[in-house]
Protein backbone atom coordinates (compact mmCIF):
# COMPACT_ATOMS: atom_id res chain seq x y z
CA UNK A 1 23.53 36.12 -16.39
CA UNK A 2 26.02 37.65 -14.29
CA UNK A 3 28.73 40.18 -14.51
CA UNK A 4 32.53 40.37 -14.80
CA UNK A 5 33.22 42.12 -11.57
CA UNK A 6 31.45 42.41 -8.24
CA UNK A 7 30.50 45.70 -6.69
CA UNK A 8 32.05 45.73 -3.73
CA UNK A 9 34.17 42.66 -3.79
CA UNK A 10 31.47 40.38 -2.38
CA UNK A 11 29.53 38.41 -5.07
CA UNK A 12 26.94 40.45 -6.24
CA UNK A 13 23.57 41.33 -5.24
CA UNK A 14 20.92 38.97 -7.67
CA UNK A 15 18.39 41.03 -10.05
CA UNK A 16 15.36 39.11 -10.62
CA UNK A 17 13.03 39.22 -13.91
CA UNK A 18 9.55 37.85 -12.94
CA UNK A 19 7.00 38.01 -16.14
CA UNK A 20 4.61 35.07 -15.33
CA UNK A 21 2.46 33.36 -18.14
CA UNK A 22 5.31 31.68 -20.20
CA UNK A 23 8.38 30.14 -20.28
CA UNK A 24 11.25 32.04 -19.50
CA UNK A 25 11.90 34.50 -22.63
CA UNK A 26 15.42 35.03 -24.06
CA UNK A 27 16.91 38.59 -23.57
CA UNK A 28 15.17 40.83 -26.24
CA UNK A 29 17.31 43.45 -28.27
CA UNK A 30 18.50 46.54 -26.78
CA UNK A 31 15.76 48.66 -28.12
CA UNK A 32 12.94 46.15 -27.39
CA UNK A 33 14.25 45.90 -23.86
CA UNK A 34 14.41 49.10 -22.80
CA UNK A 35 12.85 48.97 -19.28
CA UNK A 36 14.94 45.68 -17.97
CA UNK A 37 17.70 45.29 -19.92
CA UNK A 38 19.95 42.62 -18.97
CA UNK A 39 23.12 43.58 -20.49
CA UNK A 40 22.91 47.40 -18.84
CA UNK A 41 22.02 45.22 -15.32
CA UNK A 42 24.78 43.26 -15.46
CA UNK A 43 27.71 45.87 -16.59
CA UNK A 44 26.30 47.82 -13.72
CA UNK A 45 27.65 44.67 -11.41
CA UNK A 46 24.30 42.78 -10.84
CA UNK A 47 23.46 39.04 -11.52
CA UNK A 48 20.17 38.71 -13.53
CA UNK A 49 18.07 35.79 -13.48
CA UNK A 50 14.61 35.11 -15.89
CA UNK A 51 12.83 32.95 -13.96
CA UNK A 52 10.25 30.49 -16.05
CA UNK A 53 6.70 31.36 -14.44
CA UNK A 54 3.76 29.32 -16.20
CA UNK A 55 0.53 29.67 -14.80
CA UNK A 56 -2.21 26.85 -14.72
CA UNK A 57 -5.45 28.52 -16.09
CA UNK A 58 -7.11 27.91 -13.23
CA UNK A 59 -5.04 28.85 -10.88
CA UNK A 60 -5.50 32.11 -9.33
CA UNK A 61 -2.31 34.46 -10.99
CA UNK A 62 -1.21 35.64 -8.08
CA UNK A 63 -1.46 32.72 -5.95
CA UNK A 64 2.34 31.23 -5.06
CA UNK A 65 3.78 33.98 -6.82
CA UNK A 66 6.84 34.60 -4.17
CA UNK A 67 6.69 30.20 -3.83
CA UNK A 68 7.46 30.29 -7.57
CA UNK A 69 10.17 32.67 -7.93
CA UNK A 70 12.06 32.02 -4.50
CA UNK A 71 11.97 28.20 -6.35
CA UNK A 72 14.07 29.24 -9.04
CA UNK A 73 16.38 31.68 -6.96
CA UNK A 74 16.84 28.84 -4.58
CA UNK A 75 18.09 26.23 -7.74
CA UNK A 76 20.60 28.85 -9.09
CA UNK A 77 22.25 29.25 -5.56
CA UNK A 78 24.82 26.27 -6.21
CA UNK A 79 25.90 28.28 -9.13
CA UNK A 80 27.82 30.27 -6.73
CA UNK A 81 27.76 33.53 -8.86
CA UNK A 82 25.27 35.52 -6.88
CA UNK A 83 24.94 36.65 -2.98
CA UNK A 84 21.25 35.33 -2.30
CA UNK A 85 20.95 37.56 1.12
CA UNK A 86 20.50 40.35 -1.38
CA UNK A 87 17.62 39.51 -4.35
CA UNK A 88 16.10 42.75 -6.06
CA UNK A 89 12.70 42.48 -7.96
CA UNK A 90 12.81 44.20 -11.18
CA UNK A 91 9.29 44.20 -13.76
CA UNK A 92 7.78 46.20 -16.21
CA UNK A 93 4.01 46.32 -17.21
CA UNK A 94 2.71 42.68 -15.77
CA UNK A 95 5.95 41.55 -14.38
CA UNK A 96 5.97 44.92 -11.88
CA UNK A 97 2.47 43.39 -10.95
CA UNK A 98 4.36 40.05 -10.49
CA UNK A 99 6.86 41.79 -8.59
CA UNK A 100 5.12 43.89 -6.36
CA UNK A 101 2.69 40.64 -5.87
CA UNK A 102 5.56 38.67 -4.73
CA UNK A 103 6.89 40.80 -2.19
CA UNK A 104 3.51 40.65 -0.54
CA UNK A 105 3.84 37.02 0.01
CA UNK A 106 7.49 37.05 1.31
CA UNK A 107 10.02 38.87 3.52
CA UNK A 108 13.28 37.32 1.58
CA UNK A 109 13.26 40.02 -1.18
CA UNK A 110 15.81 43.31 -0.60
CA UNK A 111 14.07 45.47 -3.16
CA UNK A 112 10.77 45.67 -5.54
CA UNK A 113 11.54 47.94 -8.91
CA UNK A 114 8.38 47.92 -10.39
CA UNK A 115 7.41 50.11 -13.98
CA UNK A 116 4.20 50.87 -15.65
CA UNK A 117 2.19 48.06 -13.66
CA UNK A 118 -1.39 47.64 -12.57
CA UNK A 119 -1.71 47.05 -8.96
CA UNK A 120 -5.10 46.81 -8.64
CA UNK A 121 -7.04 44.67 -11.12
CA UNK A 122 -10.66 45.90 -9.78
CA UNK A 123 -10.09 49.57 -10.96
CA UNK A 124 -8.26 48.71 -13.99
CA UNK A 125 -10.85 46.28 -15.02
CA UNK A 126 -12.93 49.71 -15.84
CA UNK A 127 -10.58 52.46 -15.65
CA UNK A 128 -9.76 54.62 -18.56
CA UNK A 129 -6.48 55.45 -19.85
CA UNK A 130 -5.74 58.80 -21.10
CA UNK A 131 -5.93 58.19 -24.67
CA UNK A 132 -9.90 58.19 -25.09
CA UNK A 133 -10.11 61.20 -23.06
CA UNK A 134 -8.09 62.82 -26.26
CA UNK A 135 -9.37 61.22 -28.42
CA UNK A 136 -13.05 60.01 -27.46
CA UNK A 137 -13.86 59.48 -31.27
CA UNK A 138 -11.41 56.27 -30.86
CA UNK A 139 -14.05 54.84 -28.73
CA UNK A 140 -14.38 53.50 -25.21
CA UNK A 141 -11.92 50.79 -24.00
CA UNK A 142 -14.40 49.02 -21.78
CA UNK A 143 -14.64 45.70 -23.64
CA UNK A 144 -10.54 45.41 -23.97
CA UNK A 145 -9.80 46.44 -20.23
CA UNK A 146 -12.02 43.70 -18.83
CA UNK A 147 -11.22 41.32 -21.74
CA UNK A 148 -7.37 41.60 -20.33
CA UNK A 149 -8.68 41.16 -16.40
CA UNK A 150 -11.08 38.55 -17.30
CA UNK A 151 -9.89 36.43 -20.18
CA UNK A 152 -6.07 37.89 -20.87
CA UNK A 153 -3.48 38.29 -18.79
CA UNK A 154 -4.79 38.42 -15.44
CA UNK A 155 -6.64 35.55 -16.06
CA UNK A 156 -9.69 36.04 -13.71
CA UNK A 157 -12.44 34.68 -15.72
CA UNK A 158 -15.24 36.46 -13.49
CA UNK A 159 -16.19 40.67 -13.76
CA UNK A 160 -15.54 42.26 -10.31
CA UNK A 161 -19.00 42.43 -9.21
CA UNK A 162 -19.54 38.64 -9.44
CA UNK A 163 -16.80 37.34 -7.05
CA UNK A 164 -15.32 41.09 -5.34
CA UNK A 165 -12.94 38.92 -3.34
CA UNK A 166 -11.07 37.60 -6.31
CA UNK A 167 -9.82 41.29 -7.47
CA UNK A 168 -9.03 41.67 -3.53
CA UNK A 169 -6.92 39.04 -3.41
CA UNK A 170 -5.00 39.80 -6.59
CA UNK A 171 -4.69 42.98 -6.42
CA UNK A 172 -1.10 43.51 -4.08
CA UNK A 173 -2.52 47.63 -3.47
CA UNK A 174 -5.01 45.84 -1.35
CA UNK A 175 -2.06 43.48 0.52
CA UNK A 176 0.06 46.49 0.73
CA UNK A 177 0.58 46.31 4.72
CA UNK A 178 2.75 43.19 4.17
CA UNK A 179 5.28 44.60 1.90
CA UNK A 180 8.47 44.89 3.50
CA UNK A 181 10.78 45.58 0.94
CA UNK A 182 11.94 49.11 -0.14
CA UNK A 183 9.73 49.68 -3.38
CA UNK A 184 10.92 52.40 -6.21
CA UNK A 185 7.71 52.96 -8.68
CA UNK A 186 8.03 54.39 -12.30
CA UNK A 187 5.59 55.33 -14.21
CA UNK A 188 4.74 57.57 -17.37
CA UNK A 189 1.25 60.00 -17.57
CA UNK A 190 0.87 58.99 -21.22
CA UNK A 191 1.01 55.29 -20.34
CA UNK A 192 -1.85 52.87 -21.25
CA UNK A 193 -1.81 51.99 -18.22
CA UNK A 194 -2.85 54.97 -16.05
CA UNK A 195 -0.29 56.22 -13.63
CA UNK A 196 -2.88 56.21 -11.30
CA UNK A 197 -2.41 52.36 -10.54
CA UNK A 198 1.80 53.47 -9.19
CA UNK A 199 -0.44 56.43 -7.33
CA UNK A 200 -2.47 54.32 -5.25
CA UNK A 201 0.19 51.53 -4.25
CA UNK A 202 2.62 54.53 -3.65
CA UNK A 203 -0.40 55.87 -1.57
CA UNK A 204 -1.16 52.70 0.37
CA UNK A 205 2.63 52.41 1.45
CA UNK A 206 3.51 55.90 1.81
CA UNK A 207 0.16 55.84 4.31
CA UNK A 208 1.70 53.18 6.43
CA UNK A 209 5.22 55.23 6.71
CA UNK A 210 6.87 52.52 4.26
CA UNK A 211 9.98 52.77 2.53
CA UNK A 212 8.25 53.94 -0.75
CA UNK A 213 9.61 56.38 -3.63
CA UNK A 214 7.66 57.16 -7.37
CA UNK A 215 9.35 58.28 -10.21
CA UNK A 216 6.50 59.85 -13.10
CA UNK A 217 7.29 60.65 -16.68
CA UNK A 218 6.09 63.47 -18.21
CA UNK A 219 5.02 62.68 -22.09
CA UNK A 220 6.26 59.04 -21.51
CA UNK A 221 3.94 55.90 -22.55
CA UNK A 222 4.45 52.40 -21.35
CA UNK A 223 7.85 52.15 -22.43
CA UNK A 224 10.42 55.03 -22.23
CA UNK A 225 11.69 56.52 -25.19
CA UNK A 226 13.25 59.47 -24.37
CA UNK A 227 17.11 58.60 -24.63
CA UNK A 228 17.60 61.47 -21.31
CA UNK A 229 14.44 60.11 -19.95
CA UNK A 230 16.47 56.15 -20.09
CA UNK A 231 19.74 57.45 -19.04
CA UNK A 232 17.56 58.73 -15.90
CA UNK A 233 15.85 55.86 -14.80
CA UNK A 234 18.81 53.33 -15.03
CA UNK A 235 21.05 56.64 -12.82
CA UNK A 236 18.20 56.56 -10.21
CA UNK A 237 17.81 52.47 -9.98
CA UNK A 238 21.65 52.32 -9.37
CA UNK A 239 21.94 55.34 -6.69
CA UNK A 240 18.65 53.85 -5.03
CA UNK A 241 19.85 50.05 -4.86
CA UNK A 242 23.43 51.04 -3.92
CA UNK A 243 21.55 53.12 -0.85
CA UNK A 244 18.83 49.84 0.04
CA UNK A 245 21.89 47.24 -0.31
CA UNK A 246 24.50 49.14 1.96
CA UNK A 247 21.90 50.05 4.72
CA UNK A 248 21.05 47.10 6.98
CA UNK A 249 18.49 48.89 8.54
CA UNK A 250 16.35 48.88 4.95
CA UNK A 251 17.24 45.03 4.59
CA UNK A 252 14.79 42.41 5.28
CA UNK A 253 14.74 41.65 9.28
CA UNK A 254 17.05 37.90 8.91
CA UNK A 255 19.43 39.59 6.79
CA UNK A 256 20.23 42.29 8.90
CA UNK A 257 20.52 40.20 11.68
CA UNK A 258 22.89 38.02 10.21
């Protein structure tokens, strides 16, 4: 996908889509793509590109995740309709963890946008969300957090305390110290999954003096529904990129050298 007119006269920077487990998905409707909507991307002057991310059940998920998607950004180059100094992460729910998980592996990326993600599988394996601490008659959630770590979309296979090192290494809080890229973190304190997984990853960088920022809903759930509440987050991605894209001091070290 890419827009009509550039930004700044220079072909525009490239928005990338990463949701691993399946073939790359056709652009949803508007209102079942509220968080990464393609058509609001590119009339906003970005090029968008859904990458197709299958992962081999027994591969580790995070393992070549920045391989995979630098793969595909690397094909659509010939196209010509994209400037590939300047590639911006962009995922909601697992693709933010795909996001944030690639940036960990790779210095190429300009930017990591990541919403309402879990960025570290070992406490969300057995943390609860806020809904059965309202409503505790619903029952515990124990069985369907580690079913989705273990058997879902994680894909571990194993609980934490049989192979620790597994969560570790799939977990990109824990690989936090080689992020480079600016990050910008949304979140909602209603979501299912707890805002407390975009608190710790915003902790771990904003501990090592990164370039972090974290954007929480009030009364939001995994996907924004507020109509002010969308307006806002699309205003803030715009004003932040435009600010990480025109300073070469916040782009990755070979780009800024160039």
């Amino acid at each position: 996908y890419s827009p009509s007119a550039s930004l700044d006269g220079r072909k525009p920077p490239l928005i990338v889509l990463p949701y691993p487990g399946s073939p790359a998905r056709a652009q949803a409707p508007t209102e079942e793509s509220v968080m990464t909507n393609i058509q609001i991307m590119t009339s906003a002057g970005y090029a968008v590109l859904v990458p197709s991310l299958p992962r081999a059940a027994a591969v580790e998920p995070g393992a070549g995740m920045a391989n995979d998607i630098l793969a595909a950004v690397d094909a659509a180059v010939p196209l010509g309709v994209f400037d590939p100094d300047r590639v911006v992460l962009w995922g909601h729910s697992f693709g933010a963890w795909a996001a944030v998980t690639a940036a960990t592996q790779s210095d190429r990326f300009a930017a990591v946008i990541a919403a309402n993600g879990p960025y570290d599988l070992l406490s969300v394996w057995g943390q609860f969300p806020l809904t059965p601490s309202l409503l505790p008659e619903s029952g515990l959630p124990v069985r369907s957090r580690a079913g989705w770590v273990e058997t879902g979309q994680a894909g571990l296979h194993v609980p934490p305390f049989v192979v620790p090192a597994l969560y570790l290494l799939n977990s990109p809080a824990f690989s936090s110290s080689r992020i480079s890229a600016p990050v910008l973190l949304f979140t909602g304190d209603r979501d299912y999954v707890p805002s407390g997984q975009a608190e710790e990853l915003f902790s771990a960088l904003y501990r090592q003096q990164k370039d972090v920022v974290l954007v929480t809903y009030r009364g939001e759930g995994h996907v924004l529904s507020s109509p002010a509440n969308i307006r806002d987050m699309y205003a803030t991605v715009w004003l932040w990129l435009r600010e990480v894209l025109s300073d070469p001091t916040r782009l990755p070290r070979r780009i800024a050298s160039d």
